[in-house]
N, C-alpha and C. Protein backbone atom coordinates (compact mmCIF):
# COMPACT_ATOMS: atom_id res chain seq x y z
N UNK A 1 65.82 -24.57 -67.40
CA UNK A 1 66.29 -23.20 -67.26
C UNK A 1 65.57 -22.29 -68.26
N UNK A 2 65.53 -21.03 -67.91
CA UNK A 2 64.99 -19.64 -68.84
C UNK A 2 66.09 -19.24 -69.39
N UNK A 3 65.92 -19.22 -70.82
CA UNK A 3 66.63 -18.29 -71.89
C UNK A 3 66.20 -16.81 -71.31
N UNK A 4 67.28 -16.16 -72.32
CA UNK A 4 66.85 -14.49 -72.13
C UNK A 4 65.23 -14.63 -72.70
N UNK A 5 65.13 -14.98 -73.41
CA UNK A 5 63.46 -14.39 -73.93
C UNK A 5 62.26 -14.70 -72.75
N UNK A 6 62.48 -16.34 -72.54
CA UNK A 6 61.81 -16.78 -71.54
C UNK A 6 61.59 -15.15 -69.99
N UNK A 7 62.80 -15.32 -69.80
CA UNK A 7 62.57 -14.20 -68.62
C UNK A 7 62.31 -13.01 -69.04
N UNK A 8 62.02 -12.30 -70.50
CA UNK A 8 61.46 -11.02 -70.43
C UNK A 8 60.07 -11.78 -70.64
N UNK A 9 59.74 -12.45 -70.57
CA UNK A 9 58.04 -12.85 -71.10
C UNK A 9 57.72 -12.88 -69.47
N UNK A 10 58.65 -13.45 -68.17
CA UNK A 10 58.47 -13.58 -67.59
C UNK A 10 58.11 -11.74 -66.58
N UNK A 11 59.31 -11.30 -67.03
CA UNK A 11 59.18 -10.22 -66.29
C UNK A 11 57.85 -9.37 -67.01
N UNK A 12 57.24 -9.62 -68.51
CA UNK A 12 56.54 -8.66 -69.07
C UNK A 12 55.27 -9.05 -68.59
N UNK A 13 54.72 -10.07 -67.76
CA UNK A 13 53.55 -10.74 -67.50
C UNK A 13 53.53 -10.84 -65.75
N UNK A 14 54.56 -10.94 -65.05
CA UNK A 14 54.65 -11.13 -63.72
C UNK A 14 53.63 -10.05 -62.52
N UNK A 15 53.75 -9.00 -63.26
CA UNK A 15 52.75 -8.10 -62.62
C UNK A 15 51.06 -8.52 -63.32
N UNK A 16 50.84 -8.98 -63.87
CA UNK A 16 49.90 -8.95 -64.68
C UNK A 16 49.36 -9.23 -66.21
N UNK A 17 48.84 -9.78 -67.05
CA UNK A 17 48.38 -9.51 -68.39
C UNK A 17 48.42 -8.33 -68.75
N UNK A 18 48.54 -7.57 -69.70
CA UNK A 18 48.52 -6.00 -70.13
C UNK A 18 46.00 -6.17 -69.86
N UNK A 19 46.07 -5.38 -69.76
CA UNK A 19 44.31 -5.17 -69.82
C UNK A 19 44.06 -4.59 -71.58
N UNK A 20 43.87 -5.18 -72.11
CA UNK A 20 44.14 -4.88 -73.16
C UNK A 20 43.01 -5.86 -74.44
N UNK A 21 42.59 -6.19 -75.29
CA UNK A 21 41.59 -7.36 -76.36
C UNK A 21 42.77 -8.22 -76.33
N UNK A 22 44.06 -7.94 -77.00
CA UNK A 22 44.53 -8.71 -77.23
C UNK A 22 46.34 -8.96 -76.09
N UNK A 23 46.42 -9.56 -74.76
CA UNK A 23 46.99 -9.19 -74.36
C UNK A 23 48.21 -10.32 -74.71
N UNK A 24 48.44 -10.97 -75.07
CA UNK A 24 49.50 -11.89 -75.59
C UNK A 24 50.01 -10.80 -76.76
N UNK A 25 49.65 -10.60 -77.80
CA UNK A 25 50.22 -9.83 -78.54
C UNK A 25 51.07 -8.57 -78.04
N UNK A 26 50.24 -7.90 -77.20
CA UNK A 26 51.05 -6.78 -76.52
C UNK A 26 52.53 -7.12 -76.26
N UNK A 27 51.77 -8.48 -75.26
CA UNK A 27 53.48 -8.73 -74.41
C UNK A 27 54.06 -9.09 -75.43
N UNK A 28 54.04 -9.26 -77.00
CA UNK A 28 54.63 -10.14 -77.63
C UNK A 28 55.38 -8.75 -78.00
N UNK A 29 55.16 -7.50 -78.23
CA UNK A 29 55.88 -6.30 -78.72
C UNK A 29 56.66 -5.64 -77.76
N UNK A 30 56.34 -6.12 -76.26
CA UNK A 30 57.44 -5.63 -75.63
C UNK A 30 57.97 -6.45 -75.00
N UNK A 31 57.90 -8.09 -75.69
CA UNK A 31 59.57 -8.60 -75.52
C UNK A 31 60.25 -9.10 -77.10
N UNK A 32 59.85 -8.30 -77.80
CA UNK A 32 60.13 -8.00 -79.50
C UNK A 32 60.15 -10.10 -79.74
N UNK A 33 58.99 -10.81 -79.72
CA UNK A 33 58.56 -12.20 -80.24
C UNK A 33 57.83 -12.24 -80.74
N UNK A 34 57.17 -12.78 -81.69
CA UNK A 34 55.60 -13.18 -82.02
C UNK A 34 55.00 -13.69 -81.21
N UNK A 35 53.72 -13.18 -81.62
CA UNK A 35 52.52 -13.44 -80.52
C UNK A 35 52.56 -15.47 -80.17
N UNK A 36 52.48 -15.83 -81.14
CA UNK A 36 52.55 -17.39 -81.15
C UNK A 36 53.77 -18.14 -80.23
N UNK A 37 54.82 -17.90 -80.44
CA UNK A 37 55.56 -17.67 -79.73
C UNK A 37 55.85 -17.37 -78.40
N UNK A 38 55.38 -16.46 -77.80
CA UNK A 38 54.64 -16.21 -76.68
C UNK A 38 54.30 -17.07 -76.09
N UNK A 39 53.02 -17.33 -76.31
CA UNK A 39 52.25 -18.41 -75.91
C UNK A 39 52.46 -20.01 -75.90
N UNK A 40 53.14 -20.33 -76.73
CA UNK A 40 54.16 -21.72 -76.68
C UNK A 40 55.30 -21.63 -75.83
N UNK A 41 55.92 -20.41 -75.30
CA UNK A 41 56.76 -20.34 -74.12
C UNK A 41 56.05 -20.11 -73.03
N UNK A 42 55.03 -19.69 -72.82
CA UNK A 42 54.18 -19.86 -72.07
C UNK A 42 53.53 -20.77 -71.04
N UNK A 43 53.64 -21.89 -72.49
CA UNK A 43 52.78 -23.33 -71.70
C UNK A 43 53.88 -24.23 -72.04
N UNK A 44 54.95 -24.25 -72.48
CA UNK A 44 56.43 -24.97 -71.90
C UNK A 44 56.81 -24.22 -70.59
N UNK A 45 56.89 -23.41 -70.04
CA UNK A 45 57.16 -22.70 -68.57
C UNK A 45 56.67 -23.17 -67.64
N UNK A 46 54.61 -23.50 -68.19
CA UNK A 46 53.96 -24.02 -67.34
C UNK A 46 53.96 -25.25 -67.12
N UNK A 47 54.10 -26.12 -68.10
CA UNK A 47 54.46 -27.65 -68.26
C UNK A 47 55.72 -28.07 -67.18
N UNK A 48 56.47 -27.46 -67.59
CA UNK A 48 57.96 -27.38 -66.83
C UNK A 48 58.02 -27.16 -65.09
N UNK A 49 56.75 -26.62 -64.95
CA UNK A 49 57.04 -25.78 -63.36
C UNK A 49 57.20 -24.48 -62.91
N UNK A 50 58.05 -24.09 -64.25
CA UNK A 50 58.90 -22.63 -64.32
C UNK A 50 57.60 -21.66 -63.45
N UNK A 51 56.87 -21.39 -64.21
CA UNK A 51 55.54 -20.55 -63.60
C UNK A 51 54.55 -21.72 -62.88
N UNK A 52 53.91 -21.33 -62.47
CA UNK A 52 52.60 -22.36 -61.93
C UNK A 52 51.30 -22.02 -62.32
N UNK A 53 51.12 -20.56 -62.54
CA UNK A 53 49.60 -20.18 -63.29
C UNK A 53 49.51 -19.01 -64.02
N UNK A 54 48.55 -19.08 -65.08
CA UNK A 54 48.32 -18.10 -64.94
C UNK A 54 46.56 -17.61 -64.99
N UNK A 55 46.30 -17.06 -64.25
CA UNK A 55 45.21 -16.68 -64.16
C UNK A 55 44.58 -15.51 -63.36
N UNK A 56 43.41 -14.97 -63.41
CA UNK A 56 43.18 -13.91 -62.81
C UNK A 56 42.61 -14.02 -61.29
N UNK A 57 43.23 -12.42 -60.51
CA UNK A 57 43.37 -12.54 -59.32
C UNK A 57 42.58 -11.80 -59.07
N UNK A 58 41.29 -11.73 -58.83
CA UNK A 58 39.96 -10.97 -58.65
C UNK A 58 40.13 -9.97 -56.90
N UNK A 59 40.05 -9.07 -57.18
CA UNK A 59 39.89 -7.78 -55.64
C UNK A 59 38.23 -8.64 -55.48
N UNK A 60 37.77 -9.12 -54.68
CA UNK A 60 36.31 -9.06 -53.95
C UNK A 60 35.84 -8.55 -53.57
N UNK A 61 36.52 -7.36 -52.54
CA UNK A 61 35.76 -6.05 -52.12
C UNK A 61 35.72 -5.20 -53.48
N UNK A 62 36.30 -5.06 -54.52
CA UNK A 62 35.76 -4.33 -55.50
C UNK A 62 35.00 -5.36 -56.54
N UNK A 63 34.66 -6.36 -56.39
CA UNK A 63 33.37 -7.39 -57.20
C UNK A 63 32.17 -7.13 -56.00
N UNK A 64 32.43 -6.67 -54.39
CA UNK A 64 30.57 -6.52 -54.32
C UNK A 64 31.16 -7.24 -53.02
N UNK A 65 32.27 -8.04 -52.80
CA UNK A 65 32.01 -9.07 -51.79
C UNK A 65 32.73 -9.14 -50.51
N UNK A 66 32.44 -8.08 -49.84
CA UNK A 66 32.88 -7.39 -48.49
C UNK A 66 33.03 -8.18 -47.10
N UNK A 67 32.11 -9.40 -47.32
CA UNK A 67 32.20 -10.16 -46.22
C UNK A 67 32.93 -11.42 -46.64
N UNK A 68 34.45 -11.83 -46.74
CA UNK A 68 34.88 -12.74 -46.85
C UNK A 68 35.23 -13.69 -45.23
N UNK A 69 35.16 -14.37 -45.32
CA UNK A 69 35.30 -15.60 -44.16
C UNK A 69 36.07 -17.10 -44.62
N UNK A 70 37.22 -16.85 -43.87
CA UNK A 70 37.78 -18.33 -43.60
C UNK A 70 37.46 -19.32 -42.68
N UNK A 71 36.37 -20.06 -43.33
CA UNK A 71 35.66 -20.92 -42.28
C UNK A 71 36.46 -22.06 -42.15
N UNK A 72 36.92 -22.25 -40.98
CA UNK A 72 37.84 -23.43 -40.17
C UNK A 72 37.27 -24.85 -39.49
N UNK A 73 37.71 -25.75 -39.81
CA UNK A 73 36.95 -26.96 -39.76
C UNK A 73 37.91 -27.93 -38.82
N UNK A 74 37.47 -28.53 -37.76
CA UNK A 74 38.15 -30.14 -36.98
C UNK A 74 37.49 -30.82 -37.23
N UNK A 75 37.51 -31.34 -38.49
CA UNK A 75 37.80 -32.89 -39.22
C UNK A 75 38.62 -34.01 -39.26
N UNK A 76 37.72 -35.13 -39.13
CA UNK A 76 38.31 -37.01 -38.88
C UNK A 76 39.30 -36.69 -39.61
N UNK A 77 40.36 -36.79 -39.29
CA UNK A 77 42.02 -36.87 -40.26
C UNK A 77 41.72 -38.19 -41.11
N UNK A 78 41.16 -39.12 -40.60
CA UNK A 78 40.77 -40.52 -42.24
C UNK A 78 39.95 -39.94 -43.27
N UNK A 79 38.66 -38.67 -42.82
CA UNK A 79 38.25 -38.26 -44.06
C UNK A 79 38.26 -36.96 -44.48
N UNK A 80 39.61 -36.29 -44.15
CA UNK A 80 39.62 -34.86 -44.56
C UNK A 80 39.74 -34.53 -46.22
N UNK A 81 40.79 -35.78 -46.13
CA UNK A 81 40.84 -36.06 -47.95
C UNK A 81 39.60 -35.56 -48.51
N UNK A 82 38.66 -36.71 -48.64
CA UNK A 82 37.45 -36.32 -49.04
C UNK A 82 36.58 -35.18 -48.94
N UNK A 83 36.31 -34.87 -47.83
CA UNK A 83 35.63 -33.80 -47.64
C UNK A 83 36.11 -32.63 -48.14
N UNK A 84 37.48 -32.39 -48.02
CA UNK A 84 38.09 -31.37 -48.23
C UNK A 84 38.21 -31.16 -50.00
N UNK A 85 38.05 -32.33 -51.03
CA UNK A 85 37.72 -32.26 -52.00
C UNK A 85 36.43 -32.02 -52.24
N UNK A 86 35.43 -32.58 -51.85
CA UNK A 86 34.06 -32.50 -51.74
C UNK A 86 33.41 -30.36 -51.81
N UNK A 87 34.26 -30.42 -50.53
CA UNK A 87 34.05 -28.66 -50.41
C UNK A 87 34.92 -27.55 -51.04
N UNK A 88 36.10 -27.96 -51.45
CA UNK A 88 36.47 -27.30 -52.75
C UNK A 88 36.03 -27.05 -53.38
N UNK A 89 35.07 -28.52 -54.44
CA UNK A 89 33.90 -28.33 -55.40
C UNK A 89 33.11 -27.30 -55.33
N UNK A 90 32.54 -26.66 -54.23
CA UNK A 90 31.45 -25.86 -54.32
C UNK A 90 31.85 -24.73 -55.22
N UNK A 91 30.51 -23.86 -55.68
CA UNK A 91 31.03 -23.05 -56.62
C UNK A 91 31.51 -21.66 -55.64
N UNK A 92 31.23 -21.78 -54.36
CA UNK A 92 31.41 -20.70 -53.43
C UNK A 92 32.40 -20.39 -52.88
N UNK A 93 33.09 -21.59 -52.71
CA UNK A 93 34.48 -22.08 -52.20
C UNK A 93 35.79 -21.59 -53.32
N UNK A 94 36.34 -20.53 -52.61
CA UNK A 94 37.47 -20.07 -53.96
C UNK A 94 38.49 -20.86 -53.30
N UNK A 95 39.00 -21.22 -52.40
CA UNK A 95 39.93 -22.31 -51.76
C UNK A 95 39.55 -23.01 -50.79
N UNK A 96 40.54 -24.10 -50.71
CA UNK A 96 39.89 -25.10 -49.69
C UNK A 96 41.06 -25.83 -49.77
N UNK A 97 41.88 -26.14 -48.26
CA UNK A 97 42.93 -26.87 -47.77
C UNK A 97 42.81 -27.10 -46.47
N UNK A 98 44.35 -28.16 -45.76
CA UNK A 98 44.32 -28.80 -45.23
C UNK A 98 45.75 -27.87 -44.75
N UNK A 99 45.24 -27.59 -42.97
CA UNK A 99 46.78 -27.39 -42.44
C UNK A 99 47.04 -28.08 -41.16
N UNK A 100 47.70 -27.91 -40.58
CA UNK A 100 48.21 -29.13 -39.48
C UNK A 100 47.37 -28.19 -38.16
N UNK A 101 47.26 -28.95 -37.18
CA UNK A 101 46.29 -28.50 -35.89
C UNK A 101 47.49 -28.05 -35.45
N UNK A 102 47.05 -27.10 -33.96
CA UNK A 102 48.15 -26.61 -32.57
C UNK A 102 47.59 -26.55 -31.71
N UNK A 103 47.15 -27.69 -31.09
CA UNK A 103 46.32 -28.10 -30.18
C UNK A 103 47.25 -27.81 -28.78
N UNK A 104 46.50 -27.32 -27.77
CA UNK A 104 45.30 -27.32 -27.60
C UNK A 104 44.30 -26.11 -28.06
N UNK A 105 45.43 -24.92 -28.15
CA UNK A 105 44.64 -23.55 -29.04
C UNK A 105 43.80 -23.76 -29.97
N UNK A 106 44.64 -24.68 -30.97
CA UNK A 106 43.93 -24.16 -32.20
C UNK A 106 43.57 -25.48 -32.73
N UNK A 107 42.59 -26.39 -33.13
CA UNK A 107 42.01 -27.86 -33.10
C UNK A 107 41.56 -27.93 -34.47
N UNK A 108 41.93 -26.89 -35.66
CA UNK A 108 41.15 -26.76 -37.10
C UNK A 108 42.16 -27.49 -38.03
N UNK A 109 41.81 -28.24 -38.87
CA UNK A 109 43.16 -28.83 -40.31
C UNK A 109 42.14 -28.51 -41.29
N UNK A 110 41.05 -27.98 -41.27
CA UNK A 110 40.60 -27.78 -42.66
C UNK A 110 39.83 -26.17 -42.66
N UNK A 111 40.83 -25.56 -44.05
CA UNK A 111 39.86 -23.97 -44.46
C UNK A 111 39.27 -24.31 -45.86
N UNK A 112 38.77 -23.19 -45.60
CA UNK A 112 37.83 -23.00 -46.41
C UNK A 112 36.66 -21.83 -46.95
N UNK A 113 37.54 -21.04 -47.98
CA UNK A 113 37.20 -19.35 -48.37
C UNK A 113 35.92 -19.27 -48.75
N UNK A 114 35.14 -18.61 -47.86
CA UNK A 114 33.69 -17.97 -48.83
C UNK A 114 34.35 -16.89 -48.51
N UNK A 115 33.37 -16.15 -50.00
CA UNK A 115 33.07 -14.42 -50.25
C UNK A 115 31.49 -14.03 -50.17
N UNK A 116 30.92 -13.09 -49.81
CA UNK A 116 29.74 -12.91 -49.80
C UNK A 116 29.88 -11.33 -49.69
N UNK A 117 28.44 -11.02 -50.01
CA UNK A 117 28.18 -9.56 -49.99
C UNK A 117 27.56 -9.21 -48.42
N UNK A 118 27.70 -10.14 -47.41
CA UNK A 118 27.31 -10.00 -45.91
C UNK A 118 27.48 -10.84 -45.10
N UNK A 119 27.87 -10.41 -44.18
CA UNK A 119 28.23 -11.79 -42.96
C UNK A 119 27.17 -12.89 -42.74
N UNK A 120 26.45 -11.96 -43.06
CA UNK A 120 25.22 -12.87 -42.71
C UNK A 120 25.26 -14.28 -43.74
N UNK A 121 25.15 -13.38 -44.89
CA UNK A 121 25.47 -14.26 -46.54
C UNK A 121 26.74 -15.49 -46.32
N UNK A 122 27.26 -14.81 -45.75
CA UNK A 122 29.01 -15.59 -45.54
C UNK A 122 28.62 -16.87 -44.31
N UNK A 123 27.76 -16.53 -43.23
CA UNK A 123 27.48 -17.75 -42.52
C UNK A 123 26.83 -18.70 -42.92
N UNK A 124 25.44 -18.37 -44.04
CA UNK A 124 24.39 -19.21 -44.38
C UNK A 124 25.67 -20.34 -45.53
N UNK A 125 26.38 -19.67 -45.96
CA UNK A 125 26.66 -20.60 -46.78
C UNK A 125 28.03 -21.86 -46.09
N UNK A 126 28.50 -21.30 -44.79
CA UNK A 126 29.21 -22.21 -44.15
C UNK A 126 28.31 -22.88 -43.53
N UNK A 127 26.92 -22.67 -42.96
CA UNK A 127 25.78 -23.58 -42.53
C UNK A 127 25.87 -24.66 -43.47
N UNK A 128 25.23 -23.86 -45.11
CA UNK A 128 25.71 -25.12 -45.76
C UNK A 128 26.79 -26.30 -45.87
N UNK A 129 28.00 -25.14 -45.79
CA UNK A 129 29.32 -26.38 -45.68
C UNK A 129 29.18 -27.59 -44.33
N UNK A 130 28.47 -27.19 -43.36
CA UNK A 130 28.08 -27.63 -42.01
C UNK A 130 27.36 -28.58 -42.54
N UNK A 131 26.43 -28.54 -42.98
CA UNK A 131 24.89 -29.05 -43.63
C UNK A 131 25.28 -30.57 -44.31
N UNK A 132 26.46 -29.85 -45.96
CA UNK A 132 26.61 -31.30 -46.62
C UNK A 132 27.67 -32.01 -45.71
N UNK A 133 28.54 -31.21 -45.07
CA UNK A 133 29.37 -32.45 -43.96
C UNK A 133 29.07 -33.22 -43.34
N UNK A 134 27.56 -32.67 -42.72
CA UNK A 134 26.67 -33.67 -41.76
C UNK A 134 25.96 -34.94 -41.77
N UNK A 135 25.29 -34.27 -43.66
CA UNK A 135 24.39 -35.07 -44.42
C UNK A 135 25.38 -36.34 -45.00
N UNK A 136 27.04 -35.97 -45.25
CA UNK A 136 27.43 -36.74 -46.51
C UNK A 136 28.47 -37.74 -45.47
N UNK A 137 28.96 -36.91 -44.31
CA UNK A 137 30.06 -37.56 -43.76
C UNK A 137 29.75 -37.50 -42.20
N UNK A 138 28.44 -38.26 -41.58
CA UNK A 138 28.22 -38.02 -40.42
C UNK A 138 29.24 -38.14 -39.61
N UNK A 139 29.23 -36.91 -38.11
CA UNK A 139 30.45 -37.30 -37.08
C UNK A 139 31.61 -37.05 -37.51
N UNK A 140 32.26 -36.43 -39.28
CA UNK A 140 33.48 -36.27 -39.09
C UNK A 140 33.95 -34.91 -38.65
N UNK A 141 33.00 -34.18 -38.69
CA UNK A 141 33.27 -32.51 -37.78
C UNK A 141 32.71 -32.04 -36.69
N UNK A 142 34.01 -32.17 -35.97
CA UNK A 142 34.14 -31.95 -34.63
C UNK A 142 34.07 -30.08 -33.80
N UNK A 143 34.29 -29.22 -34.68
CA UNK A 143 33.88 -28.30 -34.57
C UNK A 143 34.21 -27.56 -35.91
N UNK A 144 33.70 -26.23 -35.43
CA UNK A 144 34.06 -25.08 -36.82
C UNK A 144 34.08 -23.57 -36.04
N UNK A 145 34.62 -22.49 -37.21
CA UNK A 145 34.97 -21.23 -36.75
C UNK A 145 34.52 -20.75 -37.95
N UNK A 146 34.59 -19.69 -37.99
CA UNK A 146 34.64 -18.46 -38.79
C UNK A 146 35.36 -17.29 -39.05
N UNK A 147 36.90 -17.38 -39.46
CA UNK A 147 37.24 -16.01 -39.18
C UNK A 147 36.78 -14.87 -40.49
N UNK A 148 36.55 -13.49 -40.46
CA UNK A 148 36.03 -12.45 -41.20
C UNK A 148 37.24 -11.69 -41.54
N UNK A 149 37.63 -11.53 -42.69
CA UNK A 149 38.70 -10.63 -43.06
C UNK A 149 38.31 -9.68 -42.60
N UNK A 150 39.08 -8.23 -42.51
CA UNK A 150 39.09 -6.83 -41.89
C UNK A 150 39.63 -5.92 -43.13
N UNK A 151 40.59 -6.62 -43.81
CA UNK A 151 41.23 -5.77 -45.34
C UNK A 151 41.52 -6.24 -46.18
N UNK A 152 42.24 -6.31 -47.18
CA UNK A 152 42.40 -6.90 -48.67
C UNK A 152 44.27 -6.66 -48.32
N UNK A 153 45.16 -7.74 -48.43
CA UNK A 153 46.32 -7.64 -48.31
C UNK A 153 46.25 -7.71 -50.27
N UNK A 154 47.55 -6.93 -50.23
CA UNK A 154 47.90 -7.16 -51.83
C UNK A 154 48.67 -8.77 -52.37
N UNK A 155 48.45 -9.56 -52.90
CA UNK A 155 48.41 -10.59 -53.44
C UNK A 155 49.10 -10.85 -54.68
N UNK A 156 50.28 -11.35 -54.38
CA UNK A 156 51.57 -11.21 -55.35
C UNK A 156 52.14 -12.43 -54.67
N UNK A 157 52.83 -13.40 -55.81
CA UNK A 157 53.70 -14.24 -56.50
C UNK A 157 55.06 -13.73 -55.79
N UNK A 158 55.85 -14.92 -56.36
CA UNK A 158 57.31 -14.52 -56.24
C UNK A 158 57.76 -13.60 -57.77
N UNK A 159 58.15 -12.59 -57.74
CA UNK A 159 58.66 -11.63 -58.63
C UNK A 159 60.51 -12.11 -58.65
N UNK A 160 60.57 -12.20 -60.25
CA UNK A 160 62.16 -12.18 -60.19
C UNK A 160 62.57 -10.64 -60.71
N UNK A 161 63.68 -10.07 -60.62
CA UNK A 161 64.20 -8.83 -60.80
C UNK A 161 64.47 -8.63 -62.30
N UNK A 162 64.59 -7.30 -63.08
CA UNK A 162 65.05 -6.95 -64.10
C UNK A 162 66.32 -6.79 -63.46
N UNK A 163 67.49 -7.09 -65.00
CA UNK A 163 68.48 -6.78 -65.30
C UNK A 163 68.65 -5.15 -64.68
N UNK A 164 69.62 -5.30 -64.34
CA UNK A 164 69.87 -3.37 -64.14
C UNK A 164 70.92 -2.95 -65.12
């Protein structure tokens, strides 16, 4: 469970880090703790479960990278495991999972996020994903897609409420 302090650290960080040199300290003055402090409730929260990350949530269309694509994969269910770790790895790949098929529509269990600055950019590098699947795991992909984002949905966590 969260003490009171725990949940103002929670609520003082949930939108974000302050943008700031030193942003632990900040939050540390507006939930009246030391900075040290902070940060040891921090990574007991995270240890615990309480939170799950923290880290930064990059806009892509404002880094340059306008052509994002969720490239969709029908992969051998004996080696999606693998592969699907394999193509995570890439440094291009900001996610990479496994969801269940709805066949006969839809025949894909594996995505997999590129960003690029062009569609074009965004295919060559699922060629690649095509490429080492072929080279590393002959025959286990059975087809692929490409879908192209159209907008940037806003990208938010579960938020708990302030006290009123």
């Amino acid at each position: 469970m969260m003490d009171e302090l725990d949940r103002r650290i929670v609520l003082a960080t949930q939108g974000g880090l302050p943008l700031v040199p030193r942003p632990y300290e900040e939050v540390a003055l507006q939930v009246g703790a030391a900075e040290p402090e902070v940060r040891t409730r921090l990574a007991a929260m995270l240890a615990r479960g309480s939170i799950r990350r923290i880290g930064a949530v990059p806009n892509h269309y404002a880094l340059g990278y306008t052509a994002n694509g969720m490239s969709v994969w029908d992969i051998d269910d004996a080696r999606i495991d693998a592969i699907g770790a394999r193509i995570g790895a890439l440094d291009f790949v900001t996610h990479c999972y496994r969801r269940p098929r709805h066949r006969p529509d839809w025949p894909y269990n594996l995505f997999a996020m590129v960003h690029a600055t062009s569609r074009e950019a965004a295919q060559q590098r699922v060629a690649e994903i095509a490429a080492l699947i072929d080279g590393e795991y002959p025959g286990a992909c059975r087809g692929r897609d490409v879908l192209f984002s159209s907008g940037i949905l806003k990208k938010t966590g579960l938020r708990i409420a302030s006290a009123a």
